[in-house]
N, C-alpha and C. Protein backbone atom coordinates (compact mmCIF):
# COMPACT_ATOMS: atom_id res chain seq x y z
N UNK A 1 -283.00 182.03 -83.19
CA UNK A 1 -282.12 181.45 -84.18
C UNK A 1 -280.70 181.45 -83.62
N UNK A 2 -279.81 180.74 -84.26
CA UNK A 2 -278.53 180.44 -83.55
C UNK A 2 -277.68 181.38 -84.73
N UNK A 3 -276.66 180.94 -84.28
CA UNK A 3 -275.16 181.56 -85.19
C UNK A 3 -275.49 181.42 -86.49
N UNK A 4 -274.76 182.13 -87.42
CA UNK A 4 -275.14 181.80 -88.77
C UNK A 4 -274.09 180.19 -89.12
N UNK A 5 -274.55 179.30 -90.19
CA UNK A 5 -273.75 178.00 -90.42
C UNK A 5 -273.23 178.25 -91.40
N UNK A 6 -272.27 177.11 -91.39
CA UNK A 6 -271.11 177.45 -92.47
C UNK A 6 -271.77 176.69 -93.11
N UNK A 7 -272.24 177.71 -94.72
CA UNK A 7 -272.92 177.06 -95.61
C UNK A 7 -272.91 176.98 -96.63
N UNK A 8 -272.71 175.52 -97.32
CA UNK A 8 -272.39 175.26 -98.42
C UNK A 8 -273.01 174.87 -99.67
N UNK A 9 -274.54 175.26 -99.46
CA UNK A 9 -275.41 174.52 -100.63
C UNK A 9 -275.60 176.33 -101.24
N UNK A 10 -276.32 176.10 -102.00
CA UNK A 10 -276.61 177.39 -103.16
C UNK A 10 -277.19 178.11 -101.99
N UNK A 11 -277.15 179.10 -101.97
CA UNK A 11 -278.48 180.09 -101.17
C UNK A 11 -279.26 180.95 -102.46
N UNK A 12 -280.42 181.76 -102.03
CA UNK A 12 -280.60 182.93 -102.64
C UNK A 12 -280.55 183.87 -102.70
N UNK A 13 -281.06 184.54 -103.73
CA UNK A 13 -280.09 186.08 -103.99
C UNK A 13 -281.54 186.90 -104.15
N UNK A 14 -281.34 187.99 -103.06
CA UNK A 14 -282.91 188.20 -102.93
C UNK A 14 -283.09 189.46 -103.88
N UNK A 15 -283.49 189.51 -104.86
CA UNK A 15 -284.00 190.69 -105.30
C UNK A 15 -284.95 191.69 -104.75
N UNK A 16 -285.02 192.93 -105.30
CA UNK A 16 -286.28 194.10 -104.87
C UNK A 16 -287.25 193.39 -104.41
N UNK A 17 -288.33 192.77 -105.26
CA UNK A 17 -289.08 192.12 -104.74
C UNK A 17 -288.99 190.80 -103.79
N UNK A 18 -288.02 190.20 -103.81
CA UNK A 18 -288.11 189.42 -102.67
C UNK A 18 -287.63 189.43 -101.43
N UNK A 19 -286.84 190.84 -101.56
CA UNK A 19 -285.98 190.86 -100.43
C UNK A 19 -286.89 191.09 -98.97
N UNK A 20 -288.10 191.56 -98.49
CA UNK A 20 -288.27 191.72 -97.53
C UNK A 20 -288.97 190.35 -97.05
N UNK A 21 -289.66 188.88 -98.04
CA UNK A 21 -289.51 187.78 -97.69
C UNK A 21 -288.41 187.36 -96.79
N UNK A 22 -287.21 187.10 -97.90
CA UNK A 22 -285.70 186.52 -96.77
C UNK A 22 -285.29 187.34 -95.55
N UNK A 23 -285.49 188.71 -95.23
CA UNK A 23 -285.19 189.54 -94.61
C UNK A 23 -285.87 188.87 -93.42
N UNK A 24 -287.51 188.64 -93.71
CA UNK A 24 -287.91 188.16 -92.82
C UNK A 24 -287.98 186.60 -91.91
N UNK A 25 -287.62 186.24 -92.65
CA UNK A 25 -287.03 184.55 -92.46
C UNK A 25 -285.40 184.54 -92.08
N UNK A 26 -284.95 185.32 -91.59
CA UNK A 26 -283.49 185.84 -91.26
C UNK A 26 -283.77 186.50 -89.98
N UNK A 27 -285.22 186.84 -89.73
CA UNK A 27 -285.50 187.19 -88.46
C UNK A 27 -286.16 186.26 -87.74
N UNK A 28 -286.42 185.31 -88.68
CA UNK A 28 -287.67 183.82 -88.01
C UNK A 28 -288.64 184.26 -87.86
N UNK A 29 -289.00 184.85 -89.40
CA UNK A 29 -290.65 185.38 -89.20
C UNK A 29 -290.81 184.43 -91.42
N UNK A 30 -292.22 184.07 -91.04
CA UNK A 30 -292.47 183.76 -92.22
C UNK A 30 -293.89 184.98 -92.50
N UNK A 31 -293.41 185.56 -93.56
CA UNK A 31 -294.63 186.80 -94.32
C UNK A 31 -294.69 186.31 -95.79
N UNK A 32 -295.94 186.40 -96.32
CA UNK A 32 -296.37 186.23 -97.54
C UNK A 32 -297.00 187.38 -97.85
N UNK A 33 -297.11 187.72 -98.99
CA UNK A 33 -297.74 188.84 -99.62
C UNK A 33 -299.34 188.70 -99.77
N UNK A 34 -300.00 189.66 -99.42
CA UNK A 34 -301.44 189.69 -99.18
C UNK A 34 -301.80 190.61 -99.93
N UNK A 35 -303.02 190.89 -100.90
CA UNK A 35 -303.90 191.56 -101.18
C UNK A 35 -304.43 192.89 -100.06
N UNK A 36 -304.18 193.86 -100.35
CA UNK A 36 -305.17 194.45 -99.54
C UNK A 36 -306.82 194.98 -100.06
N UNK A 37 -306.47 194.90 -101.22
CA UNK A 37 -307.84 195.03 -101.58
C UNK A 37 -308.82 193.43 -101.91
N UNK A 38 -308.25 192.54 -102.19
CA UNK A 38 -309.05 191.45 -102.14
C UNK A 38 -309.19 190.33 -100.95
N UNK A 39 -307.71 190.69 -100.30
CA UNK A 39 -307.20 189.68 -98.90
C UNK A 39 -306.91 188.42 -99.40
N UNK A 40 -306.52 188.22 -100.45
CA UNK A 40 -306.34 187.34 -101.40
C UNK A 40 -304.25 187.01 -100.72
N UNK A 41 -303.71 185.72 -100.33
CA UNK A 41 -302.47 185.88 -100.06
C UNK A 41 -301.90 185.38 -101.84
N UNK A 42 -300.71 186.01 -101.96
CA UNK A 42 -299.90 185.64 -103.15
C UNK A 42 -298.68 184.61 -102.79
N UNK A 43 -298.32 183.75 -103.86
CA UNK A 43 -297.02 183.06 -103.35
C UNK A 43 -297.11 182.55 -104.66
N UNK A 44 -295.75 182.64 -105.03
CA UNK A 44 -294.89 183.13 -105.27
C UNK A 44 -294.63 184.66 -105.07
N UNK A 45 -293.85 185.58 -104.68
CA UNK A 45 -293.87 187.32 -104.56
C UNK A 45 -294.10 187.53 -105.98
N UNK A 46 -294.96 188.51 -106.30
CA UNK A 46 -295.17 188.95 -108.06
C UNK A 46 -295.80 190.54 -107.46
N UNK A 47 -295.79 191.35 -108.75
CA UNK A 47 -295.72 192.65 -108.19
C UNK A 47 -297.17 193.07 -108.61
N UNK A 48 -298.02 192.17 -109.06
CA UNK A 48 -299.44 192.27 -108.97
C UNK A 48 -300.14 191.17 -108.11
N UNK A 49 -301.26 191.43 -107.59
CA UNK A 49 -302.39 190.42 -107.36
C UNK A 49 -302.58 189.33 -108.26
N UNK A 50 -302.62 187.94 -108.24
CA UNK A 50 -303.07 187.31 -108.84
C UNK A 50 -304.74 187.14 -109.00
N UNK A 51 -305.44 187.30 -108.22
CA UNK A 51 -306.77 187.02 -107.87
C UNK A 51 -307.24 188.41 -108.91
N UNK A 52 -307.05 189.70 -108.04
CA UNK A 52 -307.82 190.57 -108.78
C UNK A 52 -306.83 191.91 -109.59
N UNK A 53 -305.80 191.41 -109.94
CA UNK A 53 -305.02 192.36 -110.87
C UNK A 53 -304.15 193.75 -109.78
N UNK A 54 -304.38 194.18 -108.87
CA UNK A 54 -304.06 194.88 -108.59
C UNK A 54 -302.44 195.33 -107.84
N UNK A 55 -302.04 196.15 -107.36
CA UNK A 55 -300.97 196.53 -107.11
C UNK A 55 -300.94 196.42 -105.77
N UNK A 56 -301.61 196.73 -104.82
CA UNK A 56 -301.89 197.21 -103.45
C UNK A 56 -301.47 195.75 -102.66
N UNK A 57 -300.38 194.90 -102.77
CA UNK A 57 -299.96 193.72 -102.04
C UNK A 57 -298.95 194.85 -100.98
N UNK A 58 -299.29 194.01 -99.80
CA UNK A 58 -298.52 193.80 -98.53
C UNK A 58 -297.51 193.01 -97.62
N UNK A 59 -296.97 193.01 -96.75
CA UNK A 59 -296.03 191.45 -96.66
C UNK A 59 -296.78 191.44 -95.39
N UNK A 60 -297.55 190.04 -95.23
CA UNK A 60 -298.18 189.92 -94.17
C UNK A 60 -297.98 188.39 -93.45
N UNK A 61 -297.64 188.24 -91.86
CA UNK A 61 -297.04 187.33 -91.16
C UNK A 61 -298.06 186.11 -91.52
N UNK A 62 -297.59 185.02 -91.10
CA UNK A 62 -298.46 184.00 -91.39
C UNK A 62 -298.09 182.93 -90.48
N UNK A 63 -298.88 181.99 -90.16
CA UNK A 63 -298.15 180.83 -88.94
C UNK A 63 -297.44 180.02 -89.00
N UNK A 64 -296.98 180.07 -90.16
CA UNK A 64 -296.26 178.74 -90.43
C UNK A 64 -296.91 177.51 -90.27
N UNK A 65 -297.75 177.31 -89.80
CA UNK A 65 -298.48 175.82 -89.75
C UNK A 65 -299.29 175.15 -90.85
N UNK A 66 -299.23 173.92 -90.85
CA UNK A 66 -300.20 173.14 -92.29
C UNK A 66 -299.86 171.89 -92.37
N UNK A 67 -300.17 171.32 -93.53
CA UNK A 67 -300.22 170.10 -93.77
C UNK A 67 -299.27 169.80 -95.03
N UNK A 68 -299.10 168.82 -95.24
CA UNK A 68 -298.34 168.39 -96.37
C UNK A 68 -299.28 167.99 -97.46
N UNK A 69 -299.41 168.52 -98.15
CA UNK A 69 -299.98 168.19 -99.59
C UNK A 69 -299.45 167.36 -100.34
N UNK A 70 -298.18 167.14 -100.33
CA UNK A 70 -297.82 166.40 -101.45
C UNK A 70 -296.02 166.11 -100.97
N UNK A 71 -295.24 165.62 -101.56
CA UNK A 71 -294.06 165.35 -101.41
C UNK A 71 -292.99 164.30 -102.22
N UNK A 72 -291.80 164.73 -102.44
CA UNK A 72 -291.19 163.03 -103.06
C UNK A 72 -289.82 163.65 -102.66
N UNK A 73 -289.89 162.29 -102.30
CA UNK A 73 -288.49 161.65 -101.40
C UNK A 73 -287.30 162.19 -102.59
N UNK A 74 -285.98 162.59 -102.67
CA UNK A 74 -285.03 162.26 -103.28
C UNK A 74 -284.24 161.27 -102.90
N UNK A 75 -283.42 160.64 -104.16
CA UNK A 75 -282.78 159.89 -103.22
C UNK A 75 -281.39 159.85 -104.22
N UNK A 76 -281.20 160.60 -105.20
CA UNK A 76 -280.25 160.91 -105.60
C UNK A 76 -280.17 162.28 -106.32
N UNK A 77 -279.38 163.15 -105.58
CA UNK A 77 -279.42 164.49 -105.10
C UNK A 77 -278.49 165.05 -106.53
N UNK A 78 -278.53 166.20 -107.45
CA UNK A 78 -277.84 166.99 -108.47
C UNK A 78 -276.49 167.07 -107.94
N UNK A 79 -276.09 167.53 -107.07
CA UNK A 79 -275.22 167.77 -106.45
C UNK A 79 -274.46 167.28 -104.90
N UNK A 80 -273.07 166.90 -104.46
CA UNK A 80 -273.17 166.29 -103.25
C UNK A 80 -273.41 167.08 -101.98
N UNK A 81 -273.60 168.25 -102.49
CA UNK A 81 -274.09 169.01 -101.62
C UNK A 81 -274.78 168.86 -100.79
N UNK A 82 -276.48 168.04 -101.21
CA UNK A 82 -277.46 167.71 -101.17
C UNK A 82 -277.43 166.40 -100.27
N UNK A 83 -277.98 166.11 -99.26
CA UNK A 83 -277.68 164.67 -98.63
C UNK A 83 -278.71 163.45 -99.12
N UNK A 84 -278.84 162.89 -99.44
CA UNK A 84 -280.22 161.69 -99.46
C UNK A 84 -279.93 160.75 -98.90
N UNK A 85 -281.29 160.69 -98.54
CA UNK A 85 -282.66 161.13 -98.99
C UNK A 85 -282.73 161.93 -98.24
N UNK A 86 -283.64 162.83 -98.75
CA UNK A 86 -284.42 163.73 -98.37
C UNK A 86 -285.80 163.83 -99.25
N UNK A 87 -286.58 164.82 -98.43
CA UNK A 87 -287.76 165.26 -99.07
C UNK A 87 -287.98 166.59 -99.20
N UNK A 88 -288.59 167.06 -100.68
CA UNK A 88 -289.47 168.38 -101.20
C UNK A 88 -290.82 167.76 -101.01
N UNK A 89 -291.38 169.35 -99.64
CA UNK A 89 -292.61 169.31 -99.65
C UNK A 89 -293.62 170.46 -99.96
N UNK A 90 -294.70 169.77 -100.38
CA UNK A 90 -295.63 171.25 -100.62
C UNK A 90 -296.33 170.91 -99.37
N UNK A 91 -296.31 172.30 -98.81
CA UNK A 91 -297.02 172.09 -97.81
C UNK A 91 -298.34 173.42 -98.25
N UNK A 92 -299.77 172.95 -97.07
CA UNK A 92 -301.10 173.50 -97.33
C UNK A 92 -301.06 174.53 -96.17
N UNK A 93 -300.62 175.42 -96.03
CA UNK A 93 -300.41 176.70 -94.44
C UNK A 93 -301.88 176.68 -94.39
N UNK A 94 -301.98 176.75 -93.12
CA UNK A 94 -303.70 177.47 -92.29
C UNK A 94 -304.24 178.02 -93.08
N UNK A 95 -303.39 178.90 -93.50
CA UNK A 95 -303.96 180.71 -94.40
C UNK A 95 -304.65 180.43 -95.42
N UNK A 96 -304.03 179.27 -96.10
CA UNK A 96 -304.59 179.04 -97.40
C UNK A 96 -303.47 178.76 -98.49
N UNK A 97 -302.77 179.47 -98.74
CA UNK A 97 -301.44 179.24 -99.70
C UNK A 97 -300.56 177.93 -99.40
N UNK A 98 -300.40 177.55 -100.70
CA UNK A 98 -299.12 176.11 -100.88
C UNK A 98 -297.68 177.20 -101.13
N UNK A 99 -297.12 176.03 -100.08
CA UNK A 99 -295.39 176.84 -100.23
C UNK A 99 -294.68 175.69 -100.10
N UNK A 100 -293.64 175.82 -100.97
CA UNK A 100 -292.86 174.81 -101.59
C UNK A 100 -291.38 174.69 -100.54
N UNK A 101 -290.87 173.99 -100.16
CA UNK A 101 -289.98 173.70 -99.06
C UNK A 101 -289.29 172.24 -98.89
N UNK A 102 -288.11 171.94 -97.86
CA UNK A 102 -287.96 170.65 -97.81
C UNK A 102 -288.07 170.26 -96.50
N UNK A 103 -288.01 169.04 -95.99
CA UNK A 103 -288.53 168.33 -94.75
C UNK A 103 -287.24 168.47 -94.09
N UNK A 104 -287.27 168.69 -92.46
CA UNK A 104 -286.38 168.26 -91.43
C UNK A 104 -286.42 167.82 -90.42
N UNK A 105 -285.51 167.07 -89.39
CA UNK A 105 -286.14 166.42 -88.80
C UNK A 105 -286.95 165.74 -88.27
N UNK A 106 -286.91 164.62 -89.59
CA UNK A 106 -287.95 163.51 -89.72
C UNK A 106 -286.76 162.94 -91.13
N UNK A 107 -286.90 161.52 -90.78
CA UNK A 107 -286.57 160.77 -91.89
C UNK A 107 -287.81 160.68 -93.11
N UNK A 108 -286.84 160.89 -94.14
CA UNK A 108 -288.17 161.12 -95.40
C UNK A 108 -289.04 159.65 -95.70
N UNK A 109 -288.29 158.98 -95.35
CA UNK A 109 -289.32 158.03 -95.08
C UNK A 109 -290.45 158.10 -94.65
N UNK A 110 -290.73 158.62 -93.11
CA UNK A 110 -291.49 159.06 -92.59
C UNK A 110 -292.55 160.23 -93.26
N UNK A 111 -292.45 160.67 -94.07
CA UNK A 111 -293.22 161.97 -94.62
C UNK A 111 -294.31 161.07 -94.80
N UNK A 112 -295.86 161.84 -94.52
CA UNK A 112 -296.66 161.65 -95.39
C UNK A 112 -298.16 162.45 -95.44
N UNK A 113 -298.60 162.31 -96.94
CA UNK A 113 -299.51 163.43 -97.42
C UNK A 113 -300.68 163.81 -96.02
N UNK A 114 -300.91 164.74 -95.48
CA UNK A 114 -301.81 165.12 -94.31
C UNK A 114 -300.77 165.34 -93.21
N UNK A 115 -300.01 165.18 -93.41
CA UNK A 115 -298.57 165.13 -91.44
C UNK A 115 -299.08 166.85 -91.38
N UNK A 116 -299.34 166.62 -89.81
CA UNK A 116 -299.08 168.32 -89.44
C UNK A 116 -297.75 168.75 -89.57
N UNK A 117 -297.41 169.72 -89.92
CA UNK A 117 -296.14 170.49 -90.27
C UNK A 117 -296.00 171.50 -89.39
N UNK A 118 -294.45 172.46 -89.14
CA UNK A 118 -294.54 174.02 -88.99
C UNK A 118 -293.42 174.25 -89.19
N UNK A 119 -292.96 175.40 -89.67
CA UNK A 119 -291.47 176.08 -90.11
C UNK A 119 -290.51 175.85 -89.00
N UNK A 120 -289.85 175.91 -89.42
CA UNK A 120 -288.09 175.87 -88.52
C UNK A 120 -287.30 176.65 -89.90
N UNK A 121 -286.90 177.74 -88.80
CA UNK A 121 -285.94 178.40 -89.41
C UNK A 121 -284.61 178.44 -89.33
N UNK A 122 -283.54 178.48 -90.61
CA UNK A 122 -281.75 178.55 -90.14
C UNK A 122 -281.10 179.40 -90.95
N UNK A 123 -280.48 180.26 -90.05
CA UNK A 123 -279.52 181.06 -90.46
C UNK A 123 -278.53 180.77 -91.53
N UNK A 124 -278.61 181.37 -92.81
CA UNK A 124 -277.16 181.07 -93.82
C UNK A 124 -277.08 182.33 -94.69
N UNK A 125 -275.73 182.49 -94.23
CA UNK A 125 -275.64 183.90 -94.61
C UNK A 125 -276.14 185.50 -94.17
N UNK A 126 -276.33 185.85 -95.79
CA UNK A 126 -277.24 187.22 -95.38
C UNK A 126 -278.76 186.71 -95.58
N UNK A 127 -279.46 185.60 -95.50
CA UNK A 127 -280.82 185.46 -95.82
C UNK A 127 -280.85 184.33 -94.57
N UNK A 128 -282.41 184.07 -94.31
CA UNK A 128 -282.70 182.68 -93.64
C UNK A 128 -283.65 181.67 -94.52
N UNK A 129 -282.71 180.40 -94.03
CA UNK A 129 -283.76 179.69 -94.63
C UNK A 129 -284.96 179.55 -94.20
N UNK A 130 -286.14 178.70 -94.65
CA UNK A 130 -287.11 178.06 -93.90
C UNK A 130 -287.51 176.59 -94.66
N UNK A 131 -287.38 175.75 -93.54
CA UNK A 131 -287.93 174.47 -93.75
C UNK A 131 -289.16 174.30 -93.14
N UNK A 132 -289.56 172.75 -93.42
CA UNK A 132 -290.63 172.11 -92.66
C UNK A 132 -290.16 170.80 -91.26
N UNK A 133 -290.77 171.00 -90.82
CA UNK A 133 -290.41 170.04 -89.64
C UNK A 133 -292.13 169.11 -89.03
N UNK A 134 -292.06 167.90 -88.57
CA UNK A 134 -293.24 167.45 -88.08
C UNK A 134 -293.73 168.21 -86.71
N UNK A 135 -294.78 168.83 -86.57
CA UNK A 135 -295.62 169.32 -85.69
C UNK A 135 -296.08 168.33 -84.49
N UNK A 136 -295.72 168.53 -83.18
CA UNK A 136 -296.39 167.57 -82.55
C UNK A 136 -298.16 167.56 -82.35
């Protein structure tokens, strides 16, 4: 990862539970929370299992790689913060879990449902982001 950027869109504010997510995406590592008793991955961070109720979640690395499930272009952004167009994508990771993200480097034009994907990470602030980028 490079220098941190001078950055001007909202960031997040990582709470207890989410903080060792951004922590890790600030290191250019993407971890999702795993089951250890079911191996079940969670996403969104929640402080139970979704699958089988339990407590026993872990933060476990994942590849960043997948597909795009789904996506829509913006093209007029809340704020000028925001450039358009752009695209929000759900993307389908290897692992199994949908994680919600936006596209880079690729014109959103270009997006579409099945594109191989993989994270690219950027420094802002005290957290890192993570986007999607096209996979060769």
């Amino acid at each position: 990862m490079t220098a941190v950027s001078a950055w001007t869109r909202p960031l997040p504010t990582p709470s207890p539970l989410t903080r060792p997510f951004w922590e890790a995406t600030r290191e250019g590592r993407l971890v999702l929370q795993r089951c250890t008793s079911c191996h079940a991955y969670v996403w969104t961070p929640q402080p139970l299992c979704r699958n089988c109720l339990t407590d026993t979640l872990e933060w476990s690395p994942v590849s960043g790689r997948g597909a795009i499930y789904s996506f829509v272009v913006i093209e007029r952004p809340a704020t000028p913060a925001f450039k358009a167009p752009y695209a929000i994508v759900i993307v389908d990771l290897e692992e199994g879990p949908r994680i919600l993200s936006d596209m880079v480097d690729c014109d959103a034009s270009a997006v579409r449902i099945g594109m191989p994907v993989e994270v690219k990470f950027e420094p802002a602030g005290e957290v890192g982001l993570y986007h999607f980028r096209p996979r060769a």
